[in-house]
N, C-alpha and C. Protein backbone atom coordinates (compact mmCIF):
# COMPACT_ATOMS: atom_id res chain seq x y z
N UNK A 1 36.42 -24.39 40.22
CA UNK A 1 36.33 -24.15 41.65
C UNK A 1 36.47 -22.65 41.90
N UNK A 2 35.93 -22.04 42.57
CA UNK A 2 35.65 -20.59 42.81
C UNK A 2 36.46 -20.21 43.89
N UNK A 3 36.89 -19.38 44.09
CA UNK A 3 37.85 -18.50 45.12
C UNK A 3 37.74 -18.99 46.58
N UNK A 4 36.08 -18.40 46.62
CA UNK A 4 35.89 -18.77 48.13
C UNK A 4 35.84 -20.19 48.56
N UNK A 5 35.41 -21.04 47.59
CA UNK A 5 35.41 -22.93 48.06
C UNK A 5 36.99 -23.00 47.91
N UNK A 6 37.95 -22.39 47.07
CA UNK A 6 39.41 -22.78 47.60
C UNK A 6 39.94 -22.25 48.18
N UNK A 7 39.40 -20.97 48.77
CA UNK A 7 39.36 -20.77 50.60
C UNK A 7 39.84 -21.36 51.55
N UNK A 8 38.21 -21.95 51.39
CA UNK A 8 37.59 -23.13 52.39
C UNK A 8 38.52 -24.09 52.84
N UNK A 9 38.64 -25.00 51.52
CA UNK A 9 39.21 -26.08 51.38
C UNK A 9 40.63 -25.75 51.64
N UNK A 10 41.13 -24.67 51.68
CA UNK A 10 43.14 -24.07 52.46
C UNK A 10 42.76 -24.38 53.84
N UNK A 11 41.69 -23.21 53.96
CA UNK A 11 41.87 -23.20 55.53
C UNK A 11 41.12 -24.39 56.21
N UNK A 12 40.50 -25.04 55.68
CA UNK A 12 40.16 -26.70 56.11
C UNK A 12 41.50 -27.42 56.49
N UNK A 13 42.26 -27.83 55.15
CA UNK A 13 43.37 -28.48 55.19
C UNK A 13 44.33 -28.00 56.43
N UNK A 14 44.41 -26.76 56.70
CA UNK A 14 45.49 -25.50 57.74
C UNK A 14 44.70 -26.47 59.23
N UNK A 15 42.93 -26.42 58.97
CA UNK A 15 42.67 -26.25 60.81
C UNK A 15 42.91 -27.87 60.61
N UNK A 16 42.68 -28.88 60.09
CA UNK A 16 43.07 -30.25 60.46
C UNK A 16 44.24 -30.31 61.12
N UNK A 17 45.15 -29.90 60.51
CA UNK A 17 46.58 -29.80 61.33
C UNK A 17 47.01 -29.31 62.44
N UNK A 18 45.99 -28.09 63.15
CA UNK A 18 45.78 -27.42 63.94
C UNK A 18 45.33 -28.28 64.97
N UNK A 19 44.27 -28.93 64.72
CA UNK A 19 43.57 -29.68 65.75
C UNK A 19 44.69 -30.51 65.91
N UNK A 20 45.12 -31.37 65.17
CA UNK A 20 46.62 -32.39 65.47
C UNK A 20 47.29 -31.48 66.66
N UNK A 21 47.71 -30.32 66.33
CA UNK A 21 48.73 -29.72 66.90
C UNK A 21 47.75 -29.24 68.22
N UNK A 22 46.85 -28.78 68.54
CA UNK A 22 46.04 -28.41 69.60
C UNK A 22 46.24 -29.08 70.65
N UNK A 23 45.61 -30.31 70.05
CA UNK A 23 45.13 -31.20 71.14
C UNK A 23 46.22 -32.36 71.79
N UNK A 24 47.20 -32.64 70.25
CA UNK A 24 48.30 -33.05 71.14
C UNK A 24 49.56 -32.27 72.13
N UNK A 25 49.64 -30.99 71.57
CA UNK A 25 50.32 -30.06 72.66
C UNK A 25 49.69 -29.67 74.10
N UNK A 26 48.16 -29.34 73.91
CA UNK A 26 47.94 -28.61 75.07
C UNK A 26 46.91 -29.35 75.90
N UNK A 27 46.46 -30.99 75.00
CA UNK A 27 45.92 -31.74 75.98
C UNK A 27 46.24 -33.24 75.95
N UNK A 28 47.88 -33.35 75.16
CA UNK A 28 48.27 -34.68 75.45
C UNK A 28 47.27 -35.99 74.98
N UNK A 29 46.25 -35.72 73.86
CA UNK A 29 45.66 -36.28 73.43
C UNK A 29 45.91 -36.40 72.02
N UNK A 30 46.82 -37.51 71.60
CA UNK A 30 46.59 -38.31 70.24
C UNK A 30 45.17 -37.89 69.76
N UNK A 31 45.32 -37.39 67.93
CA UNK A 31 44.01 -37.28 67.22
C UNK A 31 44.68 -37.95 66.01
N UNK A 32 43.13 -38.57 65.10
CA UNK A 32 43.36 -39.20 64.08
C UNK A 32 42.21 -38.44 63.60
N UNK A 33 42.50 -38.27 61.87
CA UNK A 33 40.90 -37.66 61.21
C UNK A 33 40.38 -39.34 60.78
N UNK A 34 39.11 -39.34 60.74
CA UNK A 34 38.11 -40.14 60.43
C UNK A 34 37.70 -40.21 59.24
N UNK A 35 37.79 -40.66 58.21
CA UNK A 35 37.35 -40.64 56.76
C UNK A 35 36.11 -41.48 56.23
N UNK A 36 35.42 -40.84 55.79
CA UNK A 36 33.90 -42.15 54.57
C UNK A 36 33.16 -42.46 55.79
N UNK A 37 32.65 -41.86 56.96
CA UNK A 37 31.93 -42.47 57.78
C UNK A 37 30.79 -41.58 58.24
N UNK A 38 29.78 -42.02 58.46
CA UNK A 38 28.35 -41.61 58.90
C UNK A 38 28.27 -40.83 59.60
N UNK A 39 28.00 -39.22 60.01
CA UNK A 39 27.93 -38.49 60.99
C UNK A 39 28.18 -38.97 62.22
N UNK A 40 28.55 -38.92 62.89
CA UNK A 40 28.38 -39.23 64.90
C UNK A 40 27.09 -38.47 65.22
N UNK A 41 26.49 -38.92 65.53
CA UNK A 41 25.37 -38.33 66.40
C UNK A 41 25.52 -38.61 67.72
N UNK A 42 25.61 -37.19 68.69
CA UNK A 42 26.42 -36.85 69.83
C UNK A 42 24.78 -37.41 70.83
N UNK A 43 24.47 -38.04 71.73
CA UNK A 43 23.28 -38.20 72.31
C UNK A 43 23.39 -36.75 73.30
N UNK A 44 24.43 -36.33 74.10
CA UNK A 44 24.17 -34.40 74.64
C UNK A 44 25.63 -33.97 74.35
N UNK A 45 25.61 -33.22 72.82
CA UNK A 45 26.27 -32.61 72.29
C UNK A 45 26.72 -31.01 72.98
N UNK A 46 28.17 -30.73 72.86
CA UNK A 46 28.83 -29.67 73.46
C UNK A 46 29.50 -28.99 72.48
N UNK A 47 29.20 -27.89 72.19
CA UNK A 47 30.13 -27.18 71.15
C UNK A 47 30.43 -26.05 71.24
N UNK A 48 31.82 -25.74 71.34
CA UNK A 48 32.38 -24.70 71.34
C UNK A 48 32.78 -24.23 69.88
N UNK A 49 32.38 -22.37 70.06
CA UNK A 49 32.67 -21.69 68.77
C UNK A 49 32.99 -20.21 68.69
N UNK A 50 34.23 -20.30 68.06
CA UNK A 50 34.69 -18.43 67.58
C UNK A 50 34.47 -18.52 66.03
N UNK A 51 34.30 -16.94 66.22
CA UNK A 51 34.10 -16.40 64.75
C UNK A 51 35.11 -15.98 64.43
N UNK A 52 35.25 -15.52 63.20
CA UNK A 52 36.19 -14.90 62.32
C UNK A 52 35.75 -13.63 61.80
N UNK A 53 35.93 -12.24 61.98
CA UNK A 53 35.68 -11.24 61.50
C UNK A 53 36.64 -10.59 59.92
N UNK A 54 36.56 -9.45 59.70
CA UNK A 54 37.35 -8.77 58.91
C UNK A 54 37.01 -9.70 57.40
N UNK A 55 38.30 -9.73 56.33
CA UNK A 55 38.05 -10.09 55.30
C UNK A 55 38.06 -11.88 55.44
N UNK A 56 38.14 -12.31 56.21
CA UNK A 56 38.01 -13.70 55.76
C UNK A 56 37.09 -14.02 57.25
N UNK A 57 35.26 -14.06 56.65
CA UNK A 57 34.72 -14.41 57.66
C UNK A 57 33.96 -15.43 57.75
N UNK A 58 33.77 -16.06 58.98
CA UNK A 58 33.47 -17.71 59.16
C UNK A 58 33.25 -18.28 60.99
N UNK A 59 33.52 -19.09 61.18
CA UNK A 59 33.45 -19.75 62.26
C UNK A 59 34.49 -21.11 62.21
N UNK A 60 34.70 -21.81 63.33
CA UNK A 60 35.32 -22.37 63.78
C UNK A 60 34.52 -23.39 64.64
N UNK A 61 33.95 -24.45 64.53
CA UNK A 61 33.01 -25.51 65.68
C UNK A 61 33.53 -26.37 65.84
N UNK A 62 33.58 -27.02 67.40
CA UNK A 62 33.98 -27.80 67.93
C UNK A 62 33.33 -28.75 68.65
N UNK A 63 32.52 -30.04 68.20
CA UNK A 63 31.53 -30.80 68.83
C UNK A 63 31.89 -31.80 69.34
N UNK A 64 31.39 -32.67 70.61
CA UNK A 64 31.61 -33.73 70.76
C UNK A 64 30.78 -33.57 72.02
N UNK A 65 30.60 -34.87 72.41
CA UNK A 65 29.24 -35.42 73.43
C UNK A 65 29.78 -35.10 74.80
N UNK A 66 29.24 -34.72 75.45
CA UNK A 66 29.31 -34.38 76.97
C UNK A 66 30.91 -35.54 77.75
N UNK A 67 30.75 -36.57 77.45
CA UNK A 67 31.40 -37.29 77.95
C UNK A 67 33.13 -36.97 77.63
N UNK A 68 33.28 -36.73 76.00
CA UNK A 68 34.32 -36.23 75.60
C UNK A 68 34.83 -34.75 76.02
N UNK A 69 34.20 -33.61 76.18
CA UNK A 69 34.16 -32.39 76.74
C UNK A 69 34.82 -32.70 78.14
N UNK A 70 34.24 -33.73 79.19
CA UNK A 70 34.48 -34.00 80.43
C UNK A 70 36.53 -34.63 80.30
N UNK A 71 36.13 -35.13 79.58
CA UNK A 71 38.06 -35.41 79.25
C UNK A 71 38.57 -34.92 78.79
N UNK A 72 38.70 -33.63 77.99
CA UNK A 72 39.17 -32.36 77.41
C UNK A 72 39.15 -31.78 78.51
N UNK A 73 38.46 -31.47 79.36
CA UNK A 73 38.34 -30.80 80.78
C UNK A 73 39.37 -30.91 81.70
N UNK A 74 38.80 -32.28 81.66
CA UNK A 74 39.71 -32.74 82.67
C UNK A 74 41.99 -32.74 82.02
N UNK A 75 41.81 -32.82 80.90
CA UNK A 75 43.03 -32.82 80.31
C UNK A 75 44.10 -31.44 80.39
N UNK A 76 42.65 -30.35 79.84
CA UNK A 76 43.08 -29.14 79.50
C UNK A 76 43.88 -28.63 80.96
N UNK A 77 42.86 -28.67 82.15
CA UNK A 77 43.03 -27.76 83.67
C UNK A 77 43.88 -29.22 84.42
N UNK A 78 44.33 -30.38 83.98
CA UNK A 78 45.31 -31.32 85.03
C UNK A 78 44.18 -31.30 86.56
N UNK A 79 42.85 -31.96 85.87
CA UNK A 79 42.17 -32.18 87.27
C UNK A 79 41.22 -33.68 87.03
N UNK A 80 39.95 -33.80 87.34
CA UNK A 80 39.51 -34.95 87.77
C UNK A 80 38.61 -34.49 86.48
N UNK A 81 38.00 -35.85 85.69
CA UNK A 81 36.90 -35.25 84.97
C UNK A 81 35.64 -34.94 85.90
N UNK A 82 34.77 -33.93 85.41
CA UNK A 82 33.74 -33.30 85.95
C UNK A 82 32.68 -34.75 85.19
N UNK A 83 31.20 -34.37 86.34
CA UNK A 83 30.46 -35.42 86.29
C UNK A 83 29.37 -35.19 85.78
N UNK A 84 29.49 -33.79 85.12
CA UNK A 84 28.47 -32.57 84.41
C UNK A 84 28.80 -31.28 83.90
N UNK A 85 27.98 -31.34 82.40
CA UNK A 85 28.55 -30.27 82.00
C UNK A 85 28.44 -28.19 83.15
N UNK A 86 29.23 -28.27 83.55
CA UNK A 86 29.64 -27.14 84.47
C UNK A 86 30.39 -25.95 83.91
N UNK A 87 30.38 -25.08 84.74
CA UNK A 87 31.71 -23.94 84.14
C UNK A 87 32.86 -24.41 83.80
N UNK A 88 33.51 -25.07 84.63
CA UNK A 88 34.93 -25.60 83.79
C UNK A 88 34.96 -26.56 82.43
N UNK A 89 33.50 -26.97 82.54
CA UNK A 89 33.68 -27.59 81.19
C UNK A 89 32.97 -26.64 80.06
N UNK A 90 32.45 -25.83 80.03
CA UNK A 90 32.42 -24.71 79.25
C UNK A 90 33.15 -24.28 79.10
N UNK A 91 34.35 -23.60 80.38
CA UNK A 91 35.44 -22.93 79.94
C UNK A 91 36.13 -23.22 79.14
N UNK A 92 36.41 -25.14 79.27
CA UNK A 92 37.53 -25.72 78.80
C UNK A 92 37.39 -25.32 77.19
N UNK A 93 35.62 -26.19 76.86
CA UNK A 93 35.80 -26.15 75.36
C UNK A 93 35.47 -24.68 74.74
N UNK A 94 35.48 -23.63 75.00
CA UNK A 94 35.67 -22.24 74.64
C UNK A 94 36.95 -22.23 74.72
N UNK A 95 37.54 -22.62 75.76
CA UNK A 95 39.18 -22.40 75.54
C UNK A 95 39.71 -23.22 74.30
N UNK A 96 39.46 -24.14 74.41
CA UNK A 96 39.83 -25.03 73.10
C UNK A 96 39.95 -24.58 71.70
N UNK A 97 38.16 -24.24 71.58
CA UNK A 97 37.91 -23.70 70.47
C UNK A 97 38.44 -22.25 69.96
N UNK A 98 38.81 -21.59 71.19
CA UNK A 98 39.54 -20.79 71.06
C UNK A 98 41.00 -20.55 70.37
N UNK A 99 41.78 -21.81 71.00
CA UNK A 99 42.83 -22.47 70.77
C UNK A 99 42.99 -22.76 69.21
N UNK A 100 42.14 -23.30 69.10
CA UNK A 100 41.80 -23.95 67.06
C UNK A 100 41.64 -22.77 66.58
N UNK A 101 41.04 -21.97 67.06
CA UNK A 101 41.01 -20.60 65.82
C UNK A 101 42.12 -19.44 65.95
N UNK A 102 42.73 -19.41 66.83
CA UNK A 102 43.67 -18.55 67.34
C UNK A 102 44.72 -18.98 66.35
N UNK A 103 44.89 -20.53 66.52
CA UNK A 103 46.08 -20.91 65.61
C UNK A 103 45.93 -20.96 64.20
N UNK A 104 44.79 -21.25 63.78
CA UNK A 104 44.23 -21.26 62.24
C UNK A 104 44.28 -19.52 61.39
N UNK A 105 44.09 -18.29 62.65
CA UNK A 105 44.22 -17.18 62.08
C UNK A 105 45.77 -17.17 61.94
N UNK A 106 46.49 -17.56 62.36
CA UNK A 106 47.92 -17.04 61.83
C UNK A 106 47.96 -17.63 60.07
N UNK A 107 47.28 -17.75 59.27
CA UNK A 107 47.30 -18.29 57.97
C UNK A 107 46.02 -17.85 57.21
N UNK A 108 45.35 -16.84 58.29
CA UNK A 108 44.16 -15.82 57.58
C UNK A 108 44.82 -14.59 57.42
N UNK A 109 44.29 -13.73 56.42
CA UNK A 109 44.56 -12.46 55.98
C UNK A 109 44.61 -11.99 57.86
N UNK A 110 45.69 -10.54 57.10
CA UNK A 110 46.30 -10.13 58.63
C UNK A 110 45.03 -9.42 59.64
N UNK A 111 44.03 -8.98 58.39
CA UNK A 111 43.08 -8.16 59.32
C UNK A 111 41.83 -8.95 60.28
N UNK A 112 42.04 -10.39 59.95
CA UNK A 112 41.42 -11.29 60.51
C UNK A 112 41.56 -11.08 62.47
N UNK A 113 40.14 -10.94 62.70
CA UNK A 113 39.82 -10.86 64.63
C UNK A 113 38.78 -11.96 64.87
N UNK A 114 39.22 -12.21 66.07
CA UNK A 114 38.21 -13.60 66.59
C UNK A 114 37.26 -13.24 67.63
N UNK A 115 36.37 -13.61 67.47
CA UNK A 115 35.50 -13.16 68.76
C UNK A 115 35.67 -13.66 70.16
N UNK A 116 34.59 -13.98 70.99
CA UNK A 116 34.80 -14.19 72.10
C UNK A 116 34.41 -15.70 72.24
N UNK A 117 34.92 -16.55 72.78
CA UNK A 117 33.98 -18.47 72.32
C UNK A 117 32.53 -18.08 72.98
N UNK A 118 32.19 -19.08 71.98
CA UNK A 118 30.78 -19.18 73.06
C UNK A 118 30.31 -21.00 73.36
N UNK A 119 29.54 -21.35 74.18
CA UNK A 119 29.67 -22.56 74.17
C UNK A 119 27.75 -23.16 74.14
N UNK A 120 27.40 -24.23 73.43
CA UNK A 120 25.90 -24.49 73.39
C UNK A 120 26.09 -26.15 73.89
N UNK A 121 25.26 -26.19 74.57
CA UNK A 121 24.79 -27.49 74.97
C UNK A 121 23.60 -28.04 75.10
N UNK A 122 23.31 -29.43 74.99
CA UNK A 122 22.19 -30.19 75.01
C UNK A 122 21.86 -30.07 73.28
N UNK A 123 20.41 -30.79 73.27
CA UNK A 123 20.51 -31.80 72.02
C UNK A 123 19.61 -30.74 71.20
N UNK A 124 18.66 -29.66 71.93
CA UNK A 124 17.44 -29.02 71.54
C UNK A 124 18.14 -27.81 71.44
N UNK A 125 18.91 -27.65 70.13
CA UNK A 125 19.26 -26.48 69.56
C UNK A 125 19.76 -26.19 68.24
N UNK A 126 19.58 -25.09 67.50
CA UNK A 126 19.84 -25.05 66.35
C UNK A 126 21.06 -24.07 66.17
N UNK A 127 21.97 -24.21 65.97
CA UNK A 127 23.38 -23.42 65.12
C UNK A 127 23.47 -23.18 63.90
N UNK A 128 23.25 -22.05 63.95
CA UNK A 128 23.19 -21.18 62.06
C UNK A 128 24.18 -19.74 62.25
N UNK A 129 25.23 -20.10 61.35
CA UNK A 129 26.01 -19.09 61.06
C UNK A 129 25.09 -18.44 60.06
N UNK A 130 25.19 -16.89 60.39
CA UNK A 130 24.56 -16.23 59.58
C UNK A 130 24.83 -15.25 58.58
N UNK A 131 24.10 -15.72 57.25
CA UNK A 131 24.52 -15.36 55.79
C UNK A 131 24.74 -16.63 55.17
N UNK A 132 25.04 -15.83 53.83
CA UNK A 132 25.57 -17.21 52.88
C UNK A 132 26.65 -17.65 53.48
N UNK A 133 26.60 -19.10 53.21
CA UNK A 133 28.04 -19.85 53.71
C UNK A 133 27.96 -21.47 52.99
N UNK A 134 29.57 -21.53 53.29
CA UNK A 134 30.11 -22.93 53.29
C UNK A 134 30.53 -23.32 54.13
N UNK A 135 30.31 -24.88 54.32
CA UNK A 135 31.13 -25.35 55.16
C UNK A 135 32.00 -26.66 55.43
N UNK A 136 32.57 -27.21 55.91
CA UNK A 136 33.54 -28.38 56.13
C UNK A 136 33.34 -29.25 57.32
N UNK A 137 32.84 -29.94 57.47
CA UNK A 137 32.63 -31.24 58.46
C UNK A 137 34.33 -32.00 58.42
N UNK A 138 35.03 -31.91 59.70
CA UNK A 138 35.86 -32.81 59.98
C UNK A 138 35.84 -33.36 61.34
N UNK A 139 35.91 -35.23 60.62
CA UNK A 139 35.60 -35.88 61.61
C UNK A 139 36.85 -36.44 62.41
N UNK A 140 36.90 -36.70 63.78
CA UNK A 140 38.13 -36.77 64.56
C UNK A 140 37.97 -38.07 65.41
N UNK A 141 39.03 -38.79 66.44
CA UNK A 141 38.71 -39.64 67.13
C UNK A 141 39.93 -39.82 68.03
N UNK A 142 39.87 -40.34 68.93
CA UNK A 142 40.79 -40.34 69.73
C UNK A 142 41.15 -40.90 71.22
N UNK A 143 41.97 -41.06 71.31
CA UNK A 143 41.21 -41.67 73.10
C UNK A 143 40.22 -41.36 74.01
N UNK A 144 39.88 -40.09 73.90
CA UNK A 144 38.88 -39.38 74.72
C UNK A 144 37.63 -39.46 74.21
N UNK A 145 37.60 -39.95 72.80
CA UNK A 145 36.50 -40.34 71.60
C UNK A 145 36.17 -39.51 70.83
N UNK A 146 35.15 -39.97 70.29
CA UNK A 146 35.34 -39.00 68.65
C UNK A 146 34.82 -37.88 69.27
N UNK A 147 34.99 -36.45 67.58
CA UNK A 147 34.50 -35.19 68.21
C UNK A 147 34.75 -34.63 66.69
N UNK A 148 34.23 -33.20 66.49
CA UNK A 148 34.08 -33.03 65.05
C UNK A 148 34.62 -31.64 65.17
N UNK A 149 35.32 -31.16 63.98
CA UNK A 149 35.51 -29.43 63.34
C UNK A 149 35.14 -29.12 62.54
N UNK A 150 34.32 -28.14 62.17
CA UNK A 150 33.55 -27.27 61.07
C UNK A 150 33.90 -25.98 61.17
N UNK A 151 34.95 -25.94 60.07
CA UNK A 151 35.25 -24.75 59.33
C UNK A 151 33.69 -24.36 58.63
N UNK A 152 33.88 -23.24 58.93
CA UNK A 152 32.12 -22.68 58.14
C UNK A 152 32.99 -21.23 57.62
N UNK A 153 33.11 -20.53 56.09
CA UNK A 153 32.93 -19.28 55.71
C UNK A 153 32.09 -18.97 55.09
N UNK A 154 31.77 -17.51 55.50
CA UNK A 154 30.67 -16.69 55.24
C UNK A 154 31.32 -16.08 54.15
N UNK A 155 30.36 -16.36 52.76
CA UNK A 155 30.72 -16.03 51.55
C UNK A 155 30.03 -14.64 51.07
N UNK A 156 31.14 -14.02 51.02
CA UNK A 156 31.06 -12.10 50.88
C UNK A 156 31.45 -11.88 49.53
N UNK A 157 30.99 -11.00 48.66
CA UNK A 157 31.00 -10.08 47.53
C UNK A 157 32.01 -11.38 46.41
């Protein structure tokens, strides 16, 4: 196993726990990981994502279907769920995803910076971290319903 796949596989193991700790602290939502099961295919997928700069670089994704975003929304800001994806539900899951990587850098090298979230929606789009990379599919579920994290690093020198 090579340096950077046992990387990966640290800071995989680090953000699972993260998301535990995320989502039950700051949105009162029980998570379980999902094991041996078939992709989810989101019918209008929402994903929020920060990068990782400096020596350990990568991304951080946060997917799940419009409907789940709307209850993260509604969880995150203590309001009504929204009846469309809107600014507050962009905000929310940028904030989120924000949230997951903010906490996952305290266990990246110190010179590690996060960017700014960004958020993509609907079904007609393509997400490519760019450069060589690896990455980690983790699958999640929960009352609000399932939703996924992908650790992705960009494999340097």
């Amino acid at each position: 196993m090579t340096t950077t796949t046992e990387d990966l596989q640290s800071c995989t193991r680090n953000a699972v726990e993260v998301v535990h700790d995320v989502f039950g602290t700051m949105l009162s939502i029980e998570t379980w990981d999902v094991h041996d099961t078939a992709p989810q295919e989101f019918a209008h997928p929402v994903v929020g994502a920060v990068y990782f700069t400096g020596s350990w670089q990568g991304a951080i994704l946060l997917e799940c279907d419009r409907e789940q975003a709307y209850a993260f929304t509604a969880k995150l800001n203590g309001m009504e769920p929204p009846n469309s994806v809107n600014d507050d539900v962009r905000d929310a899951m940028g904030e989120i995803a924000n949230m997951l990587a903010g906490n996952l850098k305290s266990v990246l090298p110190p010179d590690t910076a996060l960017s700014v979230p960004s958020v993509v929606e609907g079904n007609q789009y393509t997400f490519r971290v760019v450069g060589e990379n690896d990455s980690v599919l983790n699958h999640f579920d929960s009352a609000a319903g399932p939703f996924r994290v992908t650790v992705v690093k960009i494999m340097t020198g």
